[in-house]
N, C-alpha and C. Protein backbone atom coordinates (compact mmCIF):
# COMPACT_ATOMS: atom_id res chain seq x y z
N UNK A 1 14.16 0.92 15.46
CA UNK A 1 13.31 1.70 14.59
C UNK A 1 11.83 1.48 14.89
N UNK A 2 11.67 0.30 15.58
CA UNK A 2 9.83 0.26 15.83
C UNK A 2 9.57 1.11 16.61
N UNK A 3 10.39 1.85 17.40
CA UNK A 3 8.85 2.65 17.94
C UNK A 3 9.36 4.22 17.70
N UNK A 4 10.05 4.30 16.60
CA UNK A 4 10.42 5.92 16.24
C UNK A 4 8.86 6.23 15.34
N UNK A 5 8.87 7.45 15.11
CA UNK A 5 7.61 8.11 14.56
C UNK A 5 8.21 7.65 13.08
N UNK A 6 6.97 7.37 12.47
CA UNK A 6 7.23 7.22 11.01
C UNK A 6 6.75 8.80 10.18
N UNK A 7 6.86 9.19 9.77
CA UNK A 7 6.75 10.54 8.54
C UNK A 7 6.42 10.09 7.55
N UNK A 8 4.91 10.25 7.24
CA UNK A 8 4.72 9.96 5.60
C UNK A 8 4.64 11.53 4.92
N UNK A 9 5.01 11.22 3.74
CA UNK A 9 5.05 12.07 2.99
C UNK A 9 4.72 11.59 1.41
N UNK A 10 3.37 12.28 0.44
CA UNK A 10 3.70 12.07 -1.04
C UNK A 10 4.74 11.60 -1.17
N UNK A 11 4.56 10.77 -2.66
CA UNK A 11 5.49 10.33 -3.34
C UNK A 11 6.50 11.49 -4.23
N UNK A 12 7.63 11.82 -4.65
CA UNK A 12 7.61 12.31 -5.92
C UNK A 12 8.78 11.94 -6.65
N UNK A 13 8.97 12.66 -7.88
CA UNK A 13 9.34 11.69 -9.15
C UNK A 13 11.07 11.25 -8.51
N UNK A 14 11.38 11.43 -7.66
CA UNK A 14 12.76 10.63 -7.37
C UNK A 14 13.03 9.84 -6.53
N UNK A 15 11.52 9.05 -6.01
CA UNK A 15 11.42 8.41 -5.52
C UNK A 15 11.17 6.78 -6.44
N UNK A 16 11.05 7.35 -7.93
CA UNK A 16 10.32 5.93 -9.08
C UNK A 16 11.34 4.71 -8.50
N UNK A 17 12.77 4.90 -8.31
CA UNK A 17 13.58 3.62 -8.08
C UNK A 17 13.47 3.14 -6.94
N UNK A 18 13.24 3.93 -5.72
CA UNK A 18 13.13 2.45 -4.50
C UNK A 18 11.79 2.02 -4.38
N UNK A 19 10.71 2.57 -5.24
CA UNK A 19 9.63 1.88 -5.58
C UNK A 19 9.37 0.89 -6.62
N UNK A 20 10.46 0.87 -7.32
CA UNK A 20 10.55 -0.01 -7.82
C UNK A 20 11.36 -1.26 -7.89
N UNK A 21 12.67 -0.67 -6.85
CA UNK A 21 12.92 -1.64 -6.29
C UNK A 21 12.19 -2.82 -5.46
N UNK A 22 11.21 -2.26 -4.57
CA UNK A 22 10.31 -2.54 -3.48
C UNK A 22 9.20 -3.22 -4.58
N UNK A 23 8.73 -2.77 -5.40
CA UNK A 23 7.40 -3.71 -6.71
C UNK A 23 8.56 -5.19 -6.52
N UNK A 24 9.70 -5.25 -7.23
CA UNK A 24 10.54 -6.18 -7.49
C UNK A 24 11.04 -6.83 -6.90
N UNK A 25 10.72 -6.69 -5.44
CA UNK A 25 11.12 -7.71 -4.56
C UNK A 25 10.32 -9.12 -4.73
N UNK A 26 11.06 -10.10 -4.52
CA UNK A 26 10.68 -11.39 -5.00
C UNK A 26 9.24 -11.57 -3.70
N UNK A 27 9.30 -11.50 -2.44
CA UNK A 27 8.09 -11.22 -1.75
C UNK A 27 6.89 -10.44 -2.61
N UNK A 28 7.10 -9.26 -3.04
CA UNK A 28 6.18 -8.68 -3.30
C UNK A 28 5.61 -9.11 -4.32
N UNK A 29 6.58 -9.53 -5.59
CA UNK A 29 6.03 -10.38 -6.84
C UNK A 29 5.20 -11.48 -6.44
N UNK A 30 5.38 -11.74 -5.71
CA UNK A 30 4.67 -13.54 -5.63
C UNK A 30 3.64 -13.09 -4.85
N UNK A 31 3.60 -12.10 -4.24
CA UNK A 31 1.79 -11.53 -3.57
C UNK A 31 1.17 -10.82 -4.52
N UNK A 32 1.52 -9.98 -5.39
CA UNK A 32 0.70 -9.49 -6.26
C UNK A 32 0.25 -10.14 -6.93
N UNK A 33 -1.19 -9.35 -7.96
CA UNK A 33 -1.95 -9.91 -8.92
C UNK A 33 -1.47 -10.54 -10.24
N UNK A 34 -0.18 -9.23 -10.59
CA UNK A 34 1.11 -9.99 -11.64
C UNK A 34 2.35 -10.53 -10.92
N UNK A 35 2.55 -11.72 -11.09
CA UNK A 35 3.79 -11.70 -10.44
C UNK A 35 5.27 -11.92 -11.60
N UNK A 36 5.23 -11.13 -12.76
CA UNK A 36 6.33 -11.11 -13.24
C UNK A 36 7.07 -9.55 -13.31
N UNK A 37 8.25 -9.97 -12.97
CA UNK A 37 9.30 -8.85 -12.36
C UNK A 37 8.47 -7.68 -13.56
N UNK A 38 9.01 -6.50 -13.19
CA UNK A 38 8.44 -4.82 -14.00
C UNK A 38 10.08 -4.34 -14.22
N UNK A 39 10.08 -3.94 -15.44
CA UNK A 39 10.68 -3.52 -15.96
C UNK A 39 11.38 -2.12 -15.63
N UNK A 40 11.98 -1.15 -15.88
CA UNK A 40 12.68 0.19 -15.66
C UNK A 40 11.57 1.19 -16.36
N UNK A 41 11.32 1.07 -17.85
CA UNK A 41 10.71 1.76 -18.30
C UNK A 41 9.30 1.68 -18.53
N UNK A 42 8.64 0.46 -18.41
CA UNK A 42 7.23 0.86 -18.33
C UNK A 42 6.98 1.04 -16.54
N UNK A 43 7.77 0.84 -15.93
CA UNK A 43 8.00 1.69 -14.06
C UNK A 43 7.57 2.61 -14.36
N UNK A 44 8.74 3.50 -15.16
CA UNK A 44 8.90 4.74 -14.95
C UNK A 44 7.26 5.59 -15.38
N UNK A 45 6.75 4.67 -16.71
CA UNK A 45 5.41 5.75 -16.77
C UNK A 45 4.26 5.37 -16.24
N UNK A 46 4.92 4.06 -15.75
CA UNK A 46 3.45 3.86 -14.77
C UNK A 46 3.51 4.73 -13.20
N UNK A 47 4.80 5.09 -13.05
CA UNK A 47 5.13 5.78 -12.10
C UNK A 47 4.60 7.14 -11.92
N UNK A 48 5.22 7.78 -13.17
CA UNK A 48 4.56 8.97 -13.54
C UNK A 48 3.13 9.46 -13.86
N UNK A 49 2.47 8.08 -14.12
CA UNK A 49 0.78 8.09 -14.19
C UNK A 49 0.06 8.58 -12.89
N UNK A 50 1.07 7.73 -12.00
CA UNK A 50 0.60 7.72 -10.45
C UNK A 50 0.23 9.02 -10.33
N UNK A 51 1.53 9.58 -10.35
CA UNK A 51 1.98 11.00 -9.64
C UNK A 51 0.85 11.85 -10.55
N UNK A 52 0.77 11.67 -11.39
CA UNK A 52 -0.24 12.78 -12.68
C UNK A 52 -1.83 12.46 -12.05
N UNK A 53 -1.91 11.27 -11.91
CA UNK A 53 -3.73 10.87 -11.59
C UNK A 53 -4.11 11.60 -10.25
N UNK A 54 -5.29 12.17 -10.51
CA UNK A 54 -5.42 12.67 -9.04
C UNK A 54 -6.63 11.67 -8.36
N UNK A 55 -7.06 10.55 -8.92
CA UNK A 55 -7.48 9.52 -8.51
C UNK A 55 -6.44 8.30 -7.40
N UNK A 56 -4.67 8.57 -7.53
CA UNK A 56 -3.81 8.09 -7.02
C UNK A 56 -3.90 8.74 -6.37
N UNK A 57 -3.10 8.14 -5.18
CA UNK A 57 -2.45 8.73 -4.00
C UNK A 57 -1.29 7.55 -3.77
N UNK A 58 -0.09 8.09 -3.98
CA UNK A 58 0.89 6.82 -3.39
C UNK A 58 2.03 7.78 -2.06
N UNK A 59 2.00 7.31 -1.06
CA UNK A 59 2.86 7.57 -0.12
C UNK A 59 4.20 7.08 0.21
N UNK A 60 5.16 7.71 0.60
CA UNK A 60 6.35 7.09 1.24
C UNK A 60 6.14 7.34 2.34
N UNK A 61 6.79 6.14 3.39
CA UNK A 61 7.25 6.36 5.02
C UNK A 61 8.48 6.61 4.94
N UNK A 62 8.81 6.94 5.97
CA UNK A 62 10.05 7.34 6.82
C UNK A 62 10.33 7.18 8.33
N UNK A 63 11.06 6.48 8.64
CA UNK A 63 11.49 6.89 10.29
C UNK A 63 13.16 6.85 9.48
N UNK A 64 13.15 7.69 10.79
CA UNK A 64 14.49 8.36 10.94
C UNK A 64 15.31 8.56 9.55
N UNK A 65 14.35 8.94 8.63
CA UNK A 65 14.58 9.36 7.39
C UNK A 65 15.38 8.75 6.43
N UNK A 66 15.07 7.53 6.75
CA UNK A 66 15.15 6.09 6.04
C UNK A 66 13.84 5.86 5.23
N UNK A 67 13.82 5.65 3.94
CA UNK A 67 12.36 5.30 3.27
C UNK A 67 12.15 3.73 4.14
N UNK A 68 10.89 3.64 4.26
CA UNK A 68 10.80 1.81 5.04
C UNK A 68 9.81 1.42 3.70
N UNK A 69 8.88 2.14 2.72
CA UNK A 69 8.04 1.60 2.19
C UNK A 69 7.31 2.54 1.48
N UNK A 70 6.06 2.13 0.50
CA UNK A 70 4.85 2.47 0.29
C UNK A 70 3.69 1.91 0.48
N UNK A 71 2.65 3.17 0.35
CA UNK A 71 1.15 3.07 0.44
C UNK A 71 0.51 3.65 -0.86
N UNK A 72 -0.10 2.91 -1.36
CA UNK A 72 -0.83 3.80 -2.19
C UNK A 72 -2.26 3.53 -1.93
N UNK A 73 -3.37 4.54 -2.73
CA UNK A 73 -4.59 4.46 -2.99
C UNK A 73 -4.87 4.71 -3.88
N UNK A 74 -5.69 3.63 -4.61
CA UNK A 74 -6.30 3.56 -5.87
C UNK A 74 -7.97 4.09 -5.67
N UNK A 75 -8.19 5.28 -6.81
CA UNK A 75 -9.99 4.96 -6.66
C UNK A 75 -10.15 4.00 -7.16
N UNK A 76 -11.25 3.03 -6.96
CA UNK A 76 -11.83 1.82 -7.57
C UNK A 76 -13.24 1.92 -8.94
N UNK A 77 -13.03 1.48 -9.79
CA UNK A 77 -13.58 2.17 -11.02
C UNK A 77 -14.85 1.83 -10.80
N UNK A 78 -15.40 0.97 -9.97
CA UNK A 78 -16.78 1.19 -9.68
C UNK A 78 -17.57 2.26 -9.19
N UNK A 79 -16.44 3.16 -8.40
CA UNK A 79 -17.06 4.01 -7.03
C UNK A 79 -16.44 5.39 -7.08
N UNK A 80 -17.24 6.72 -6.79
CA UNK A 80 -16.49 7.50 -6.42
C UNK A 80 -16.09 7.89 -4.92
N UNK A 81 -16.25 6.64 -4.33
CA UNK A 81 -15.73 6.76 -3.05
C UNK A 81 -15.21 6.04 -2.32
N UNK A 82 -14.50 4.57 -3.19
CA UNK A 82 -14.10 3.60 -1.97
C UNK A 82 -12.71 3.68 -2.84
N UNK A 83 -11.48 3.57 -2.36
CA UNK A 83 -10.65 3.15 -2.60
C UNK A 83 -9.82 1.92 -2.25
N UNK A 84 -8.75 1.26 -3.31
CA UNK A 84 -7.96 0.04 -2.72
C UNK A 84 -6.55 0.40 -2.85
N UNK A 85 -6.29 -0.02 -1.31
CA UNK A 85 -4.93 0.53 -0.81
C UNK A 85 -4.17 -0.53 -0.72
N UNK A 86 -2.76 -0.61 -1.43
CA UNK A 86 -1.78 -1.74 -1.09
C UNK A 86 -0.62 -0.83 -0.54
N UNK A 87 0.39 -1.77 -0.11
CA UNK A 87 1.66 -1.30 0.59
C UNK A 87 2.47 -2.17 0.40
N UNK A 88 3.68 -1.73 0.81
CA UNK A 88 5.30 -2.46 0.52
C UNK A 88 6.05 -1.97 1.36
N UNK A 89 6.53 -2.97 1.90
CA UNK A 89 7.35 -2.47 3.00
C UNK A 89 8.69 -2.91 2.40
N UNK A 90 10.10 -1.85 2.61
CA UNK A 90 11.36 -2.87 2.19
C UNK A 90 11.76 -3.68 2.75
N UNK A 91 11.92 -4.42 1.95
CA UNK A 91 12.66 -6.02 2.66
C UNK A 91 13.17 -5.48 3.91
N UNK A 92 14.24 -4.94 3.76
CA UNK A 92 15.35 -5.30 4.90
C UNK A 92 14.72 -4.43 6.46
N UNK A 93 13.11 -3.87 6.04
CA UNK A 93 12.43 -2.85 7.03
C UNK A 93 11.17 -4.43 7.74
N UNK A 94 11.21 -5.57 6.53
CA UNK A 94 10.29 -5.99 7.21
C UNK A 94 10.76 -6.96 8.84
N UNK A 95 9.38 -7.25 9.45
CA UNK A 95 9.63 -7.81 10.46
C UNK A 95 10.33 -7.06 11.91
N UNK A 96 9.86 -5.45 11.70
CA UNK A 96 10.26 -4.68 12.62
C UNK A 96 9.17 -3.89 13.42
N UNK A 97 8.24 -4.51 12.99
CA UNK A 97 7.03 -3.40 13.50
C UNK A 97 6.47 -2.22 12.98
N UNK A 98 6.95 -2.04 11.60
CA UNK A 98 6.35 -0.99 11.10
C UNK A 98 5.41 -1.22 9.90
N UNK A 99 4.86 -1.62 9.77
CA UNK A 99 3.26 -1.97 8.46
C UNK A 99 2.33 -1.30 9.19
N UNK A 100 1.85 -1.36 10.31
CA UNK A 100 0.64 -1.30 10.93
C UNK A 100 0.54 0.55 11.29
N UNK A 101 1.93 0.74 11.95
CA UNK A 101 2.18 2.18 12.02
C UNK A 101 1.98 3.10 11.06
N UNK A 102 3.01 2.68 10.01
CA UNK A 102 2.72 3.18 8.70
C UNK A 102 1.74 3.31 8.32
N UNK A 103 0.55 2.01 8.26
CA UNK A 103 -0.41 2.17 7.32
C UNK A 103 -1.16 3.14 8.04
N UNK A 104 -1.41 2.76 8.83
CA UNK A 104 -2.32 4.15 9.68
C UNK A 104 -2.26 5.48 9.49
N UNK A 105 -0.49 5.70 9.64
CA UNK A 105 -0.18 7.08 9.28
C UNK A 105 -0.64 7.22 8.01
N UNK A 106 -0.14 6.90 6.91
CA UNK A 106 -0.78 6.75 5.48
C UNK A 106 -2.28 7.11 5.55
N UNK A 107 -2.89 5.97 6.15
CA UNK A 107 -4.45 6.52 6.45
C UNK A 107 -5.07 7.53 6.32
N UNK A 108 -3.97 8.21 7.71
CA UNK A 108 -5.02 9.43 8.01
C UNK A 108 -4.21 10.21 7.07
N UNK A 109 -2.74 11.02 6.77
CA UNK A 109 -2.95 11.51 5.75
C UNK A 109 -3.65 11.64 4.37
N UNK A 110 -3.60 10.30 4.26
CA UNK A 110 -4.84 9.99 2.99
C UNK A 110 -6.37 10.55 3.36
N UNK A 111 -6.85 10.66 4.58
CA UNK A 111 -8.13 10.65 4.32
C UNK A 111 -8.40 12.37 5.16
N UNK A 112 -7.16 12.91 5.40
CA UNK A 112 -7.14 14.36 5.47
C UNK A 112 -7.47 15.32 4.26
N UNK A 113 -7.21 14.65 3.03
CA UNK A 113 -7.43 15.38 2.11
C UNK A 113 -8.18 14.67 1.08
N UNK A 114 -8.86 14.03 1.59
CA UNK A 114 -10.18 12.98 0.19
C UNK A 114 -11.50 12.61 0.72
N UNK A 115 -12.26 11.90 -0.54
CA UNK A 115 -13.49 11.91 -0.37
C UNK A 115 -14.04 10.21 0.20
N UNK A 116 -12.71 9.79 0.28
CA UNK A 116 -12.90 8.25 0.90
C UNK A 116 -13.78 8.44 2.22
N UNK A 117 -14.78 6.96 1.73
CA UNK A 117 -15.96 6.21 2.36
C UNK A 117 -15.46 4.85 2.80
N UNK A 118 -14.33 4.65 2.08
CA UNK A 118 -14.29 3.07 2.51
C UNK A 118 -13.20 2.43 1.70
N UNK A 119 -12.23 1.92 2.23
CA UNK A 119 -11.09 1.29 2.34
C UNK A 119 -11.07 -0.13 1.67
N UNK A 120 -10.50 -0.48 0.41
CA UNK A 120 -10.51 -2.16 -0.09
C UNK A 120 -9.53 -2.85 0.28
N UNK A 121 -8.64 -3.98 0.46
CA UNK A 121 -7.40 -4.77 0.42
C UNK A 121 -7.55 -5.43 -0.48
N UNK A 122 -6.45 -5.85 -1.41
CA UNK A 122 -6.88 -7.09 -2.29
C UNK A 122 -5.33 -8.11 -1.86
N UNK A 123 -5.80 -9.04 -0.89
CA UNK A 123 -4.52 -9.65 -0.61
C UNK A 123 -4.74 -11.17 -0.62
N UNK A 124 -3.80 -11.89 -1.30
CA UNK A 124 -3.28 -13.32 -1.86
C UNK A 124 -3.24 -13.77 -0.41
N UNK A 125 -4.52 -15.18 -0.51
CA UNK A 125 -4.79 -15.90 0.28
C UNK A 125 -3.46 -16.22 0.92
N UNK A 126 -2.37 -16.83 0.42
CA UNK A 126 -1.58 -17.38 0.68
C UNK A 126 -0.51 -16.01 1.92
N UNK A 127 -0.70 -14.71 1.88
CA UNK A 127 0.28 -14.02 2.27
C UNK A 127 -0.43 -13.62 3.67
N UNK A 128 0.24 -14.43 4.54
CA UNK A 128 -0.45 -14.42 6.45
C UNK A 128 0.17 -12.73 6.58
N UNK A 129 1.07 -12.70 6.32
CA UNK A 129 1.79 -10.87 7.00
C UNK A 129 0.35 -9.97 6.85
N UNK A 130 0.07 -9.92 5.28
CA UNK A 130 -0.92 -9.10 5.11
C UNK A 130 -2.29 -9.34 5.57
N UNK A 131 -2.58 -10.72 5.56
CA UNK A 131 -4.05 -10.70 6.70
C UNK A 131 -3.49 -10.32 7.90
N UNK A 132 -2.71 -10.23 8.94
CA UNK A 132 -2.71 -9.80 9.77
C UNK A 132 -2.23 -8.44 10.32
N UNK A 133 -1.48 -7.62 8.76
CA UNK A 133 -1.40 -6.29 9.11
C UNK A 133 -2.58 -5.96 9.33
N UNK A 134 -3.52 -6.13 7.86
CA UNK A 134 -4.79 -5.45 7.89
C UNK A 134 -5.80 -5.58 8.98
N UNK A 135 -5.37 -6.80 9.56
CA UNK A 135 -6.50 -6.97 10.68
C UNK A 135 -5.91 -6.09 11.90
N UNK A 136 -4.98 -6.42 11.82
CA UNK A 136 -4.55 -4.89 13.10
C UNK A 136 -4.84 -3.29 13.00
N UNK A 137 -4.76 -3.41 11.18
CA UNK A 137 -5.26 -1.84 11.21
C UNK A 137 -6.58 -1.54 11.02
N UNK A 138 -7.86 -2.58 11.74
CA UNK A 138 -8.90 -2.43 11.50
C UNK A 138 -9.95 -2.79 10.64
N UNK A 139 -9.19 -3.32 9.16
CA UNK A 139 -10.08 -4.33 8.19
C UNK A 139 -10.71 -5.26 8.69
N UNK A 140 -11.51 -5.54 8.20
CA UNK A 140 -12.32 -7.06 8.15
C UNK A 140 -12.95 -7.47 6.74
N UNK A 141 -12.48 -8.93 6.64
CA UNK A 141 -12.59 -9.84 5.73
C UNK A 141 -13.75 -9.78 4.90
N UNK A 142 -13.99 -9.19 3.42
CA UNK A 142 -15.55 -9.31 3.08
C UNK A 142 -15.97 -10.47 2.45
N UNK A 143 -14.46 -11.04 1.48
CA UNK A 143 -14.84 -12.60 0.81
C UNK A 143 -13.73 -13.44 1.03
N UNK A 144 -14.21 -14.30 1.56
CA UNK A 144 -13.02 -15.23 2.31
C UNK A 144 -13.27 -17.03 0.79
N UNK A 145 -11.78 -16.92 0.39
CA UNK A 145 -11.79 -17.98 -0.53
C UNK A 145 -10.38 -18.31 0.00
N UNK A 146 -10.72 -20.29 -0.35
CA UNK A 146 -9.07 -21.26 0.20
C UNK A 146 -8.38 -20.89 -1.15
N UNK A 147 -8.52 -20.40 -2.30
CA UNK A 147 -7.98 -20.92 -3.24
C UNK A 147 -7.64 -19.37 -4.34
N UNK A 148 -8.54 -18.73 -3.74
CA UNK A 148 -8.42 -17.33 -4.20
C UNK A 148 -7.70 -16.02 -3.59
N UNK A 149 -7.89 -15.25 -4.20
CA UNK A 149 -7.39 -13.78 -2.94
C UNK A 149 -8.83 -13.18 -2.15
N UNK A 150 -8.54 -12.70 -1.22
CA UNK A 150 -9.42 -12.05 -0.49
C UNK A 150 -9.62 -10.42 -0.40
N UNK A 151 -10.83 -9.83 -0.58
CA UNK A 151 -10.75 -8.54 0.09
C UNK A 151 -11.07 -8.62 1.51
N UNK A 152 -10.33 -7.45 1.76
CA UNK A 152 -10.75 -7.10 3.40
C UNK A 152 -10.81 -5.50 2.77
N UNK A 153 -11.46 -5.03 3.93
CA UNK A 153 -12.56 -4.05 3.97
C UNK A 153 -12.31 -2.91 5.07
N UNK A 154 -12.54 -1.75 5.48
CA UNK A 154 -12.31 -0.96 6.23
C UNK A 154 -13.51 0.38 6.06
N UNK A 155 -14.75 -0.03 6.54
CA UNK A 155 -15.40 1.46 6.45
C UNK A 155 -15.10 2.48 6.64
N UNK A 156 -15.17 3.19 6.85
CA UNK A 156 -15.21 4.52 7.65
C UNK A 156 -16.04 5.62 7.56
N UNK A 157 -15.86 6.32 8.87
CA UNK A 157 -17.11 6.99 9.36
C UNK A 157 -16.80 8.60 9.06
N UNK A 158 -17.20 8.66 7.81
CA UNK A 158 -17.41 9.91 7.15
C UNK A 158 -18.64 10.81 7.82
């Protein structure tokens, strides 16, 4: 599967369960900002918030029409132009070569149709995968803490 084309495509509403499967992976809990498991039903309308906000953008991949993950983009409530993008890859997709592909693809669909200036990460010191996706897909580090999470950063040339 690493070197098939990945297909992103919007999210939509029948996609809420392997995204939430994928929130609930014990990896993903322990990198996020909350790390206690999410429930079915506040999923579901935080799910549906997504899809309603036109400040969101959340993506699915695909190769060979297998979901491998999401991307989303958040606007950031400071700015009307930088957004912060996280991702999830499924377990059983990680460690194959596809984060970096994906995110890219994600990328540029994302920035085919928006007003993004500039790209945030917010990733848990402790999680090496994600400093080094992001550094492959071009981020660089803006606050580096031993004990904290870090952003990394991604301009772009609007």
């Amino acid at each position: 599967m690493k070197n098939e084309p990945i297909r992103v495509r919007l999210a939509e509403a029948s996609d809420s369960q392997v995204v939430l499967k994928w929130r609930n992976d014990r990896q993903s809990r322990l990198n996020s900002r909350n790390h206690d498991p999410i429930s079915h039903d506040p999923h579901e309308v935080w799910f549906q918030g997504v899809l309603e906000n036109p400040d969101r953008h959340i993506y699915i991949g695909e190769a060979n029409g297998v979901p491998i993950g999401q991307v989303r983009f958040d606007l950031m409530k400071s700015s009307e132009s930088l957004f912060e993008v996280s991702i999830s890859i499924d377990p059983e997709m990680r460690g194959r070569g596809l984060a970096v592909p994906f995110l890219l693809a994600a990328e540029s669909t994302f920035l085919d149709s928006t007003r993004a200036q500039g790209l945030h990460a917010y990733v848990n010191v402790e999680n090496l995968a994600s400093q080094i996706l992001f550094s492959r897909a071009g981020y660089s580090i803006e606050s580096l803490s031993e004990s904290a999470n870090n952003w990394w950063v991604k301009e772009l040339n609007v």
